[in-house]
Protein backbone atom coordinates (compact mmCIF):
# COMPACT_ATOMS: atom_id res chain seq x y z
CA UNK A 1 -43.42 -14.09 -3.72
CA UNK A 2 -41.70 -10.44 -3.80
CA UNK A 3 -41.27 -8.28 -6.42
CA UNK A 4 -37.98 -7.83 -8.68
CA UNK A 5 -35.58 -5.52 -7.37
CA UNK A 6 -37.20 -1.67 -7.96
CA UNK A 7 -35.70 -0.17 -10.82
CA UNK A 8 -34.44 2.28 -8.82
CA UNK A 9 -32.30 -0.17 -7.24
CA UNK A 10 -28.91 0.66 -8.97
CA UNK A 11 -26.66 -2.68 -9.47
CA UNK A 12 -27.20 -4.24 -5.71
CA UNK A 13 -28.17 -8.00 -7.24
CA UNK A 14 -26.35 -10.13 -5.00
CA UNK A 15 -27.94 -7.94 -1.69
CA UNK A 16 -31.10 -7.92 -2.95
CA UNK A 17 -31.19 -11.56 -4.02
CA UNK A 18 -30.06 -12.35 -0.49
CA UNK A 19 -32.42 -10.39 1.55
CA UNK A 20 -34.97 -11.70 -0.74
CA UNK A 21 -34.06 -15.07 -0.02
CA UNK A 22 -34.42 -14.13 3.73
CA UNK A 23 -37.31 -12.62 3.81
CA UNK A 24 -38.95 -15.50 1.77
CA UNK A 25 -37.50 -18.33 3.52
CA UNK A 26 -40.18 -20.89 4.62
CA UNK A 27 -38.33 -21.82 7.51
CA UNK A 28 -41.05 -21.21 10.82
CA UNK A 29 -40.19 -19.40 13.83
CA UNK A 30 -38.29 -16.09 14.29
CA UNK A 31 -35.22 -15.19 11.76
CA UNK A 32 -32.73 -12.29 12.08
CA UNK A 33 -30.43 -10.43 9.88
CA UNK A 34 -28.20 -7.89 10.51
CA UNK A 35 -27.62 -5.44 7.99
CA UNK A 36 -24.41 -2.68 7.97
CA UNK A 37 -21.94 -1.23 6.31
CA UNK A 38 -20.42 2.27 6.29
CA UNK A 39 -22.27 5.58 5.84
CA UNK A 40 -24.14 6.86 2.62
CA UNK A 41 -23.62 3.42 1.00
CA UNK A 42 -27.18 3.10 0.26
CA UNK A 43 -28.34 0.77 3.41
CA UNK A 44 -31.63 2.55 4.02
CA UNK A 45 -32.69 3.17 0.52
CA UNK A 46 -32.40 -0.53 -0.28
CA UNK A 47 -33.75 -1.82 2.77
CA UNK A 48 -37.13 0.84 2.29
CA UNK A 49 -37.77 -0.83 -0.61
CA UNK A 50 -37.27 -4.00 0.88
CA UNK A 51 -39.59 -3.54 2.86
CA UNK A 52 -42.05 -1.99 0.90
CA UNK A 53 -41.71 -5.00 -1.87
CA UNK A 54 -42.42 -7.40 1.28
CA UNK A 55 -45.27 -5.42 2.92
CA UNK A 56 -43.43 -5.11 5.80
CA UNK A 57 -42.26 -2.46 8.37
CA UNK A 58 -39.61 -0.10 7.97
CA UNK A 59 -38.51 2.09 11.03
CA UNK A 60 -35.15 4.47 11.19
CA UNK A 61 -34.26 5.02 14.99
CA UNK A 62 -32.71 8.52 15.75
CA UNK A 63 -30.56 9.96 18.54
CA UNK A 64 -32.70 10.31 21.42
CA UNK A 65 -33.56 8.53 24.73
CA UNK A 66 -34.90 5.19 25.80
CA UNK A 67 -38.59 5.70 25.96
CA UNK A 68 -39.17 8.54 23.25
CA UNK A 69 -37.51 5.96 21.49
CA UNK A 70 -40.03 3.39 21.72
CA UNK A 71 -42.56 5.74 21.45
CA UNK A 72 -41.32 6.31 17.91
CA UNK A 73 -41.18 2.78 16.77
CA UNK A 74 -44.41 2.36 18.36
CA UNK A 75 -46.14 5.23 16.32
CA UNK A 76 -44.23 4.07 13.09
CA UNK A 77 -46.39 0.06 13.67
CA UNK A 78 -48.98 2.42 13.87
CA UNK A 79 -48.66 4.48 10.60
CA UNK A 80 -47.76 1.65 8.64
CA UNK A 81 -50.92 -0.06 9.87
CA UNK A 82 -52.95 3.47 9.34
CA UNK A 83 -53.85 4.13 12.81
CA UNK A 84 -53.10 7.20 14.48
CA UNK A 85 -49.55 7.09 16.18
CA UNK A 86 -49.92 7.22 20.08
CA UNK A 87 -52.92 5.05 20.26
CA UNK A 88 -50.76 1.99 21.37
CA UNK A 89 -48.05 2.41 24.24
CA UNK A 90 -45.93 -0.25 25.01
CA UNK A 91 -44.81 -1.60 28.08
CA UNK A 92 -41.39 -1.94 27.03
CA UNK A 93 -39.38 -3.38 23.96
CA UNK A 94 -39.80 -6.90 24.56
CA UNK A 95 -43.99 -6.18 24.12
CA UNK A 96 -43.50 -3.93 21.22
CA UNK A 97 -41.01 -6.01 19.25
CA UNK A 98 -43.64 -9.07 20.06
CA UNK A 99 -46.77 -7.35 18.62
CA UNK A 100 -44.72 -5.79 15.84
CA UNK A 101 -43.84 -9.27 14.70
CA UNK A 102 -47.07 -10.85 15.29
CA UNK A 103 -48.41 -8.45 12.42
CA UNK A 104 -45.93 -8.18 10.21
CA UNK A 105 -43.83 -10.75 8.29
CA UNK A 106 -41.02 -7.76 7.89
CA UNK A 107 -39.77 -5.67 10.41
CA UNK A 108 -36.35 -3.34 9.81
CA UNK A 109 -35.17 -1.29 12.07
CA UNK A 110 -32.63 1.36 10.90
CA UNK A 111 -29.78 2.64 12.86
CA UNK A 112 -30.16 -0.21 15.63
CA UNK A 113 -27.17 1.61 17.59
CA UNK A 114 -29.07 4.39 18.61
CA UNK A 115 -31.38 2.42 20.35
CA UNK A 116 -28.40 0.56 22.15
CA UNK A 117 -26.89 3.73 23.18
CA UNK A 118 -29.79 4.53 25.85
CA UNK A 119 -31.20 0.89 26.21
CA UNK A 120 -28.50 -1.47 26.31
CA UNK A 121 -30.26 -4.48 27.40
CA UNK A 122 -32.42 -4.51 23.94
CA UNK A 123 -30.38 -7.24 22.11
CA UNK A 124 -31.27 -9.67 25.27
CA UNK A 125 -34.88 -8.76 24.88
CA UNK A 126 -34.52 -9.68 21.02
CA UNK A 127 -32.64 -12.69 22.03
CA UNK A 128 -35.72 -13.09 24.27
CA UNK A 129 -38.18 -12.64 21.81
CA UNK A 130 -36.19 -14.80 19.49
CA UNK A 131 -36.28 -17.62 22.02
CA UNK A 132 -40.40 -17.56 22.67
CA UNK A 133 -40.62 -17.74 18.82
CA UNK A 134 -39.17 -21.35 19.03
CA UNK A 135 -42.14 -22.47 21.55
CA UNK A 136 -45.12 -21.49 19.24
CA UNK A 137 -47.07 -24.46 18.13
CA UNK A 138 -48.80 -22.79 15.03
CA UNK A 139 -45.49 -22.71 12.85
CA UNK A 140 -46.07 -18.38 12.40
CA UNK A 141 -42.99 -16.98 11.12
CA UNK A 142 -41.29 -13.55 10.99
CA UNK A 143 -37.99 -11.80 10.03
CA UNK A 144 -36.63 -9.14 11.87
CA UNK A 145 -33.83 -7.06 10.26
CA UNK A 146 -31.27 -5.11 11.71
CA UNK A 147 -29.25 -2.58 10.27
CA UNK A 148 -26.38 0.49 11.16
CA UNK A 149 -23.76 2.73 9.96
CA UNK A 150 -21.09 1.72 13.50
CA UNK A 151 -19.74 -1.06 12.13
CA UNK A 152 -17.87 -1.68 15.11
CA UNK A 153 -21.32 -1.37 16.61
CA UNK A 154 -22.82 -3.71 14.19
CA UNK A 155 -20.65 -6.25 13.67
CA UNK A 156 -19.92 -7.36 17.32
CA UNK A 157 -23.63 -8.29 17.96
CA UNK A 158 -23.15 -11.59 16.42
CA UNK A 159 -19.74 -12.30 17.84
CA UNK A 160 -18.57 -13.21 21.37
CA UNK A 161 -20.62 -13.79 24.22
CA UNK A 162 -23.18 -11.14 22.74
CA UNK A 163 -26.93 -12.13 23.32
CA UNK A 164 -27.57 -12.67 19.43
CA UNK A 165 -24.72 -15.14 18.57
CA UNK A 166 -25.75 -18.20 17.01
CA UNK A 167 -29.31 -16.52 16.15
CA UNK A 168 -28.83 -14.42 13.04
CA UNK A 169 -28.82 -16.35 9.86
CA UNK A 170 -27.98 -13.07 7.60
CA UNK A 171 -24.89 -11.19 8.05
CA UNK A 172 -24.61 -8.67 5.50
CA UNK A 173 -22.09 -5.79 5.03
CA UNK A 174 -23.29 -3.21 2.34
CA UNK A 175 -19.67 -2.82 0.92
CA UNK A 176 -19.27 0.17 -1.94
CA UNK A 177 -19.75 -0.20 -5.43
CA UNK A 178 -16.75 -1.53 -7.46
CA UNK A 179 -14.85 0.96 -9.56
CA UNK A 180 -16.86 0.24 -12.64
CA UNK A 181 -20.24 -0.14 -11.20
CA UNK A 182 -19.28 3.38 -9.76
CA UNK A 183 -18.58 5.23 -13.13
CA UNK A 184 -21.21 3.88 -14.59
CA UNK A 185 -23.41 5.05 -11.10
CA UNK A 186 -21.88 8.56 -11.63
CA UNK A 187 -22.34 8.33 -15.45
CA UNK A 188 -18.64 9.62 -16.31
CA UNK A 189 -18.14 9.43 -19.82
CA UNK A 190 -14.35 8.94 -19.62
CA UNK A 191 -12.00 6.59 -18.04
CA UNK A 192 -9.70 9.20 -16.94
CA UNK A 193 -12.49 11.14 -14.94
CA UNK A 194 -14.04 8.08 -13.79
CA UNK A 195 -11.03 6.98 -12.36
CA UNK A 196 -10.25 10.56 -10.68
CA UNK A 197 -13.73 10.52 -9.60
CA UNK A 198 -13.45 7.17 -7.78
CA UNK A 199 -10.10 7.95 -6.72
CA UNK A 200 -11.69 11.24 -4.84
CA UNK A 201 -15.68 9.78 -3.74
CA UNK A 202 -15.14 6.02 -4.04
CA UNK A 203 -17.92 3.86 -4.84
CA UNK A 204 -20.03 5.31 -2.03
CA UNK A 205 -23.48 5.88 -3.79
CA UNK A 206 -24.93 8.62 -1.21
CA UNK A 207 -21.97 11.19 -2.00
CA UNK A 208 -23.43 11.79 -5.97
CA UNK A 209 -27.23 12.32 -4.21
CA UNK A 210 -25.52 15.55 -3.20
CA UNK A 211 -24.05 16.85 -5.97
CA UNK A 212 -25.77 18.70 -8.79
CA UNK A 213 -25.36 16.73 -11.90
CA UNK A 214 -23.72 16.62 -14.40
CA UNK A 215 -20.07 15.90 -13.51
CA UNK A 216 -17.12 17.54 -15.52
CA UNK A 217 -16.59 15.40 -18.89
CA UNK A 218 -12.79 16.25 -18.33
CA UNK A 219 -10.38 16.05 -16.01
CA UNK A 220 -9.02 19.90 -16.86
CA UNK A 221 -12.65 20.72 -15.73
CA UNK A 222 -12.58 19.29 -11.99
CA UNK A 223 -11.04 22.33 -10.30
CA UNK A 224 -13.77 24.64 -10.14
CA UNK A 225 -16.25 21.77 -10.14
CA UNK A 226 -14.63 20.41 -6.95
CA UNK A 227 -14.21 24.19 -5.68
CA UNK A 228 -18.28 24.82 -5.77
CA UNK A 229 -18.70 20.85 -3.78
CA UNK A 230 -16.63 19.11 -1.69
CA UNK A 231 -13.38 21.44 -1.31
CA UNK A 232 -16.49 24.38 -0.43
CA UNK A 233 -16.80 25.30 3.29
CA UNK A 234 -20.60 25.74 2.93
CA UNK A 235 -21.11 21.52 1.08
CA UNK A 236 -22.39 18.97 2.84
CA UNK A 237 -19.52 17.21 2.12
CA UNK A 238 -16.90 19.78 3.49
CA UNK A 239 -16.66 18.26 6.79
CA UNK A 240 -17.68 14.54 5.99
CA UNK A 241 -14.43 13.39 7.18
CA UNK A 242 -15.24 14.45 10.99
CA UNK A 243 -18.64 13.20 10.35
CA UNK A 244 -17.40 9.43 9.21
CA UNK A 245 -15.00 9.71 12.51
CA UNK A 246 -18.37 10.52 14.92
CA UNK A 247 -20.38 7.52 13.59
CA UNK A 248 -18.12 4.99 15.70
CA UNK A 249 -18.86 5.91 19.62
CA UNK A 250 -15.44 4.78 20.16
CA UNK A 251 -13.31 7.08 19.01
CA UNK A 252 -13.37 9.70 21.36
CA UNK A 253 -9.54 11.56 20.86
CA UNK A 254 -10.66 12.33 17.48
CA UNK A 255 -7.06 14.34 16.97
CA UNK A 256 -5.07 11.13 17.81
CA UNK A 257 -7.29 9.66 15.22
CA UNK A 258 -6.88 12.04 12.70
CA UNK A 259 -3.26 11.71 13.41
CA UNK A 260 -3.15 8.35 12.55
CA UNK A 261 -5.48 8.91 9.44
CA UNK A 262 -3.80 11.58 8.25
CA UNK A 263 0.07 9.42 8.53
CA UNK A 264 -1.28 6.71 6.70
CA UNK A 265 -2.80 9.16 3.78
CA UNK A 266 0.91 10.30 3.48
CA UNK A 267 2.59 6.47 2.78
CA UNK A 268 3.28 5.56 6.44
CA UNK A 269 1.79 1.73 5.66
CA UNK A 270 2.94 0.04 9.51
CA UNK A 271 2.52 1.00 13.43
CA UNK A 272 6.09 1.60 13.26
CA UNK A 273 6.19 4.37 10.32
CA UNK A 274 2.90 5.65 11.70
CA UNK A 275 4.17 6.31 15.22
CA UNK A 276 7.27 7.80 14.08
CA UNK A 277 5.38 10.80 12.28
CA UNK A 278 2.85 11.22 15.05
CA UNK A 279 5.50 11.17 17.67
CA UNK A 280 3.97 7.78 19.47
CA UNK A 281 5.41 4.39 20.24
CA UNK A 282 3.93 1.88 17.66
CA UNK A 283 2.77 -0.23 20.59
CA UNK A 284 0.49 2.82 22.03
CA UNK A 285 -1.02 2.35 18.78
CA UNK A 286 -2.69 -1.32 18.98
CA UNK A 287 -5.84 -0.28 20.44
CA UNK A 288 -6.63 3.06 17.66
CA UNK A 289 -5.47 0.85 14.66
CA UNK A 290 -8.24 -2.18 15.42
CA UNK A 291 -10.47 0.63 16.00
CA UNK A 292 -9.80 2.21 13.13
CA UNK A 293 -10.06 -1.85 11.30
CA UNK A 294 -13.01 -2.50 13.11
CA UNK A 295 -15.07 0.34 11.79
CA UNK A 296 -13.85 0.37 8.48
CA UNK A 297 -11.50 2.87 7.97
CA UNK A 298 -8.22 1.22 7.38
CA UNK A 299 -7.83 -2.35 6.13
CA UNK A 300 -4.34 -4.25 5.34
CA UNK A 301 -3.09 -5.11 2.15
CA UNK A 302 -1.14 -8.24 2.84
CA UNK A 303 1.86 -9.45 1.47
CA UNK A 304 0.54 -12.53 0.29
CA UNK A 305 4.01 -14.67 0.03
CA UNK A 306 5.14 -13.94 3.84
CA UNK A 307 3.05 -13.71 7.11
CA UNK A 308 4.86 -9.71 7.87
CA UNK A 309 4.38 -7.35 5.35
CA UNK A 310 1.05 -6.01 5.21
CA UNK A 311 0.81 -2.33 4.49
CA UNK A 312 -2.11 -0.81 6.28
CA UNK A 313 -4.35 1.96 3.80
CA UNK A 314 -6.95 4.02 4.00
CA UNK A 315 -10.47 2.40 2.81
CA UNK A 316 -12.32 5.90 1.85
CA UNK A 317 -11.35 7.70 -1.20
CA UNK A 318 -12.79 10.57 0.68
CA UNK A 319 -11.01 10.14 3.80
CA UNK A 320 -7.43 10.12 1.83
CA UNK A 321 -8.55 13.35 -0.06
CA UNK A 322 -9.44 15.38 3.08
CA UNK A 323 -5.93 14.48 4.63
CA UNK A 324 -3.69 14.74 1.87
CA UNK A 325 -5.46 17.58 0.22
CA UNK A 326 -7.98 19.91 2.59
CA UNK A 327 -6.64 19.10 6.14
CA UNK A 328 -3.35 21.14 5.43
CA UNK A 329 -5.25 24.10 3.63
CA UNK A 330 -8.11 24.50 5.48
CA UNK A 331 -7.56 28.18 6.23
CA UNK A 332 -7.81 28.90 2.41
CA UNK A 333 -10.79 26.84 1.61
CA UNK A 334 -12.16 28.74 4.16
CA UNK A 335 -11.33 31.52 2.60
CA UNK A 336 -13.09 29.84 -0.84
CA UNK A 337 -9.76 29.12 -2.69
CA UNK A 338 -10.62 25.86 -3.50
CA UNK A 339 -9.93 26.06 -7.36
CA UNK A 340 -6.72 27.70 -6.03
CA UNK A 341 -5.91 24.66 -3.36
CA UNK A 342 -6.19 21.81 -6.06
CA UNK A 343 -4.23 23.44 -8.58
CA UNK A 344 -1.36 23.51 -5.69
CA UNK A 345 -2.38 20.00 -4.62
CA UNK A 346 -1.60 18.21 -8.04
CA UNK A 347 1.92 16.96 -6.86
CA UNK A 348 0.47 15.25 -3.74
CA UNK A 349 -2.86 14.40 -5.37
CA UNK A 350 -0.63 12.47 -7.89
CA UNK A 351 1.76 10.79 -5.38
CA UNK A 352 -0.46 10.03 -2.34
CA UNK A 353 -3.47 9.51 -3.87
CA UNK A 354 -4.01 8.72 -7.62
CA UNK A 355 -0.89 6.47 -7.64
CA UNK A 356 -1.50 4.31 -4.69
CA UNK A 357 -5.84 4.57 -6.07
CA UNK A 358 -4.06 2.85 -9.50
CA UNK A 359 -2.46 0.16 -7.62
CA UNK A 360 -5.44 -0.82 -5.53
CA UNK A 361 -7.58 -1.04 -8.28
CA UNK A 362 -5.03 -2.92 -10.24
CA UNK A 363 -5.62 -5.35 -7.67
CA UNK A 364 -9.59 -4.96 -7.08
CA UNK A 365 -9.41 -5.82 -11.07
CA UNK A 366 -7.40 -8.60 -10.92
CA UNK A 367 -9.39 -10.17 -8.07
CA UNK A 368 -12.75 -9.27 -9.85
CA UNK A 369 -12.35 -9.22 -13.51
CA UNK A 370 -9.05 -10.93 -14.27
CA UNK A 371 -10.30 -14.52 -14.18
CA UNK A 372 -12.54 -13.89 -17.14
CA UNK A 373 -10.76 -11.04 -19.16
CA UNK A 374 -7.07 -12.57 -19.23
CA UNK A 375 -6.31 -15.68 -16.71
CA UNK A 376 -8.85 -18.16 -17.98
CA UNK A 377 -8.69 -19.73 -14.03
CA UNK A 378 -10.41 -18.40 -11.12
CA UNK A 379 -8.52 -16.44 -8.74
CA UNK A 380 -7.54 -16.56 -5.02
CA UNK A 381 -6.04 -13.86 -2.51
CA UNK A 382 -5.01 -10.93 -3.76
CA UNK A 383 -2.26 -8.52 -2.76
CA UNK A 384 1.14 -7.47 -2.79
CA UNK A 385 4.58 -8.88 -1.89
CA UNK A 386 8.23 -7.86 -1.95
CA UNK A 387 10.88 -9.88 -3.16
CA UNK A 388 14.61 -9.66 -1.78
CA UNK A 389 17.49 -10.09 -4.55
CA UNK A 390 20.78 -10.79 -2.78
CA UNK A 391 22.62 -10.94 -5.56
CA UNK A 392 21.22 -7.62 -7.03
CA UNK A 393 21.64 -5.83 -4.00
CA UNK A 394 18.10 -5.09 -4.67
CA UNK A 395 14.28 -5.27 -2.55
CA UNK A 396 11.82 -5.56 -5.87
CA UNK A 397 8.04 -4.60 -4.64
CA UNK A 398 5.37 -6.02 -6.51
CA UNK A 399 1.82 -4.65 -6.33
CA UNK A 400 -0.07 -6.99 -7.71
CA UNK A 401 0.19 -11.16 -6.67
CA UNK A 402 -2.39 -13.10 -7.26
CA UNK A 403 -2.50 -16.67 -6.05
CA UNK A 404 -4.55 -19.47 -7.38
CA UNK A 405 -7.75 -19.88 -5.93
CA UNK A 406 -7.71 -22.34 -3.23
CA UNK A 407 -3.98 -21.44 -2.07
CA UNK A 408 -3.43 -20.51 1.30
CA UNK A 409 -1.50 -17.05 2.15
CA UNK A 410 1.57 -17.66 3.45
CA UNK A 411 2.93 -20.71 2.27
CA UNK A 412 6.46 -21.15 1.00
CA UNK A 413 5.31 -23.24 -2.21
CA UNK A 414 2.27 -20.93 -3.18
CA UNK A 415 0.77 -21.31 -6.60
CA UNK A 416 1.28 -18.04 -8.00
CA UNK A 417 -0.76 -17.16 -11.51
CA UNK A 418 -0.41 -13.33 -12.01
CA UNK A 419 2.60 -11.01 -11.13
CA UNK A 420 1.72 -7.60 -11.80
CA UNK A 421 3.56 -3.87 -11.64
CA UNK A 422 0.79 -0.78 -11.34
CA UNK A 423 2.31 2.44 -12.49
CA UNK A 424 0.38 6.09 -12.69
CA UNK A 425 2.77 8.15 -14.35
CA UNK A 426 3.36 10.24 -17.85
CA UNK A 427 5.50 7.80 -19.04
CA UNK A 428 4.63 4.79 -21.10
CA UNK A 429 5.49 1.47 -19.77
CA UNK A 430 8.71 -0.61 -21.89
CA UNK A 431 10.38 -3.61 -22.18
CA UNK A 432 12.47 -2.90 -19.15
CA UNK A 433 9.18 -3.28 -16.89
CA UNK A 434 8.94 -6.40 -18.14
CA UNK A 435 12.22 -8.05 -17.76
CA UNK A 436 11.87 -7.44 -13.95
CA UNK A 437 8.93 -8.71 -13.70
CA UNK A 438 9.91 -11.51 -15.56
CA UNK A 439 13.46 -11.44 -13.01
CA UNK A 440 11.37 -11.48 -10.07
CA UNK A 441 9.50 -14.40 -11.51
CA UNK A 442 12.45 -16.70 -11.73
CA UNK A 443 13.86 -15.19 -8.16
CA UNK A 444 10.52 -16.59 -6.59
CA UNK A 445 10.83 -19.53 -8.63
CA UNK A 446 14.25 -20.15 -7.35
CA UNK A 447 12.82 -20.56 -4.20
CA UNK A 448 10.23 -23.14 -4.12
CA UNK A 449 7.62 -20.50 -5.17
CA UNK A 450 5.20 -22.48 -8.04
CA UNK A 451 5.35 -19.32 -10.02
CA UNK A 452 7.14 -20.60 -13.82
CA UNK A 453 4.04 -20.09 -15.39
CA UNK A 454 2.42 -17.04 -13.58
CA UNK A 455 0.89 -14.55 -16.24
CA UNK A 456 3.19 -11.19 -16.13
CA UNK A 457 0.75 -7.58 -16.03
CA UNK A 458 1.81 -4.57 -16.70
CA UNK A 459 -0.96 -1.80 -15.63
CA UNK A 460 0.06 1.76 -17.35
CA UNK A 461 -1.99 5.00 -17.35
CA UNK A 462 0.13 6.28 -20.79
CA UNK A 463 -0.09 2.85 -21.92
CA UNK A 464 3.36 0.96 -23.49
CA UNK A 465 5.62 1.76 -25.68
CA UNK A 466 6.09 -0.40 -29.28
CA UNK A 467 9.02 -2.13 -28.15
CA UNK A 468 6.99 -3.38 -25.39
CA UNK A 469 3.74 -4.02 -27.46
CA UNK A 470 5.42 -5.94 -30.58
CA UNK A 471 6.89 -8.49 -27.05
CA UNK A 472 3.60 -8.78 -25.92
CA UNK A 473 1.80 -9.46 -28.70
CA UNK A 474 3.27 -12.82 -29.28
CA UNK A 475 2.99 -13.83 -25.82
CA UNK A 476 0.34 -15.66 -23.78
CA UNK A 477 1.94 -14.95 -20.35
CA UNK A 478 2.06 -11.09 -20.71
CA UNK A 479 -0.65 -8.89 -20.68
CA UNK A 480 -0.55 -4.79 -20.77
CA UNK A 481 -3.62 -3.23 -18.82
CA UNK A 482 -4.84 0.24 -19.35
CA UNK A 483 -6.91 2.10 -17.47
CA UNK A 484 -9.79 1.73 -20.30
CA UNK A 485 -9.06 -2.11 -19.59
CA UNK A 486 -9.20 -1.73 -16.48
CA UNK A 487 -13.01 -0.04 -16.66
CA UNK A 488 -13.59 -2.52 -19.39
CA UNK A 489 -13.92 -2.39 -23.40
CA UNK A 490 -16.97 -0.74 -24.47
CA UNK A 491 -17.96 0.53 -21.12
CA UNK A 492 -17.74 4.59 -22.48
């Protein structure tokens, strides 16, 4: 039986409770997971102490070729077993993988892609491997974990014709912590700085490992603090932008790809908009855009009412902050103007990325917390939609739809249960907000949509004025979100 998850194990229930469950599972014979996610999201910390907790072996592959290569994971079996590394050479990978397994219940190895880069073949050796398992007679078992930062990498090594399809029975991507789990991670005292935090580093764990504590306990306070980390040309964090780009061994025309990056930091949400301000055809663009999908760097928000619609944005807090605020003032953070850069920034920090951050955590909310906190019924897809209104000679955009769980995207007679309007602005929300919303409602109504009794949310940074509040208040279907109810009551 393994230990509880180590204290130093920060949130991470689910994972651990899964890879638990793997490691533990009775079943005989040979069982692989694969284990990835994006960079600095904590993937090698948690699977260490997985594998400490299970008395198994932990190995990190680096950059180097084929056989140094297995002359490291070699020497690691032999540390972990307290022999003297070099005193076992293996004739290849399908003889050390073999003996590794035979001793230990638990092998990981970190950064698999490294090892594909130089030896190719070594998922048909595990496949191999895998396959002699299911010939022993003595019902021995072992678990051999997997795990990388390319998710591209990563994630096509179950799929296709690829040699371990149909042999993995974990597939786990380490996905950032949600937007309260990451204030409470970074210990920000205040919703307002959590959210500017989050809306900068995301829930990425690794980034606060390299930051001195503490953070600034006001918002007034992050210029200089920003200005001594990640606007400074000497922080690790300076260039992690380029860095995140590297980790996929696909993108090679890294300025096409900051191109693209950079377009859809600045609103361009379609192949269309985004080859118009890179000067490209949108079909010259398939290929970069699944790239970009693939490893993690863009994802769609879909229009959940029509099949066209989805806007494509940027998945790393970090990414949108280098190209909306460092990429066009490099030269003066060079220079060390940061405090100087973000006070000039605050106009596009506002508009390209706190405002679109509110929205898209006005849905992660919705799709996370809203079931319990307000709807009393479990949710379904979540996104966005926009509305046509003929007769008002008007488009209405909606950035929050949430359908009832079980309803398929798409379809014309959708059960919709939440309408929702995110705004990030100085000015408090009023009654006005709500008869659109409450417009729009009948409009989709009109049309077949099952939406007459979808709950109406208003998300406001300012909060609502009394007009709006004395409405409310007698209402069941309308609910007014701040960004404290957003992080939860009784979280600061």
């Amino acid at each position: 039986m393994m230990a509880e998850k180590p204290a130093e194990v920060f949130a991470r229930d689910v994972e651990w409770r899964d890879l638990s469950d793997f490691v533990e599972s009775p079943a005989p014979g040979l069982r692989i997971g694969v284990v990835y996610g994006r960079r600095r999201q904590g993937k090698s910390f948690l699977l260490r102490r997985l594998a400490r907790a299970a008395s198994g072996l932990y190995t990190m592959a680096v950059e180097q070729e084929a056989q140094p290569a297995l002359r490291r994971f070699a020497d690691a079996v032999a540390r972990v077993e307290g022999r003297s590394p070099g005193t076992f050479t293996p004739g290849g990978w399908e003889t050390a993988l073999d003996d590794a397994l035979r001793r230990h219940r638990l092998v990981v190895i970190d950064e698999y892609p490294f090892l594909l880069k130089n030896a190719p073949e070594l998922s048909s050796l595990v496949q191999s491997v895998y396959d002699e398992w299911d010939f022993r007679a003595d019902g021995s078992s072992a678990r051999l974990l997997l795990s990388g930062s390319a998710i591209s990498v990563m994630s096509e090594l179950l799929s296709g014709s690829h040699p371990l399809r149909g042999r993995a029975v974990l597939d786990m991507c380490l996905q950032a912590f949600n937007f309260r789990e990451a204030a409470a991670f970074w210990q920000a005292a205040d919703p307002e700085i959590a959210f500017h935090l989050h809306a900068i580093f995301g829930g990425t764990p690794g980034y606060r490992a390299l930051i001195d504590p503490p953070v600034p306990g006001r918002v007034a306070d992050l210029g200089p603090w920003l200005a001594r980390t990640v606007l400074n040309p000497s922080h690790a964090l300076f260039e992690e932008n380029d860095y995140l780009l590297r980790e996929d061994p696909r993108i090679t025309d890294r300025a096409l790809y900051h191109s693209i990056l950079a377009a859809i930091a600045s609103g361009a949400g379609t192949p269309s908009q985004i080859g118009r301000q890179i000067g490209r055809p949108d079909r010259a663009l398939s290929h970069p855009l699944s790239v970009l999908r693939a490893a993690g760097f863009v994802r769609p928000v879909q229009d959940v009412l029509k099949q066209r619609g989805a806007q494509l944005v940027l998945m790393d807090p970090i990414v949108r902050f280098y190209n909306t605020i460092m990429w066009r003032r490099l030269a003066d953070l060079e220079e060390r103007r940061g405090v100087e850069v973000w006070a000039g920034s605050s106009d596009t920090f506002l508009t390209q990325a706190l405002g679109p951050h509110f929205e898209d955590l006005a849905r992660e909310w919705t799709s996370r917390f809203a079931a319990r906190e307000c709807l009393g019924e479990p949710v379904g897809a979540v996104g966005r939609t926009v509305v046509s209104d003929p007769a008002g000679r008007a488009q209405h955009e909606l950035d929050v739809v949430a359908l009832a769980a079980g309803e398929p995207l798409f379809a014309k007679n959708a059960r919709v249960i939440l309408l929702g309007e995110a705004k990030y602005t100085s000015q408090p929300r009023t009654v006005a907000d709500l008869r659109r919303l409450e417009h729009v409602r009948a409009l989709l109504t009109g049309r077949g949509v099952r939406a007459g009794d979808a709950a109406l949310a208003i998300f406001a940074r300012t909060g609502f004025d009394a007009d709006l509040r004395r409405e409310a208040s007698g209402r069941r279907d309308v609910h007014l979100v701040t960004l404290a109810d957003l992080y939860g009551a009784g979280a600061f």
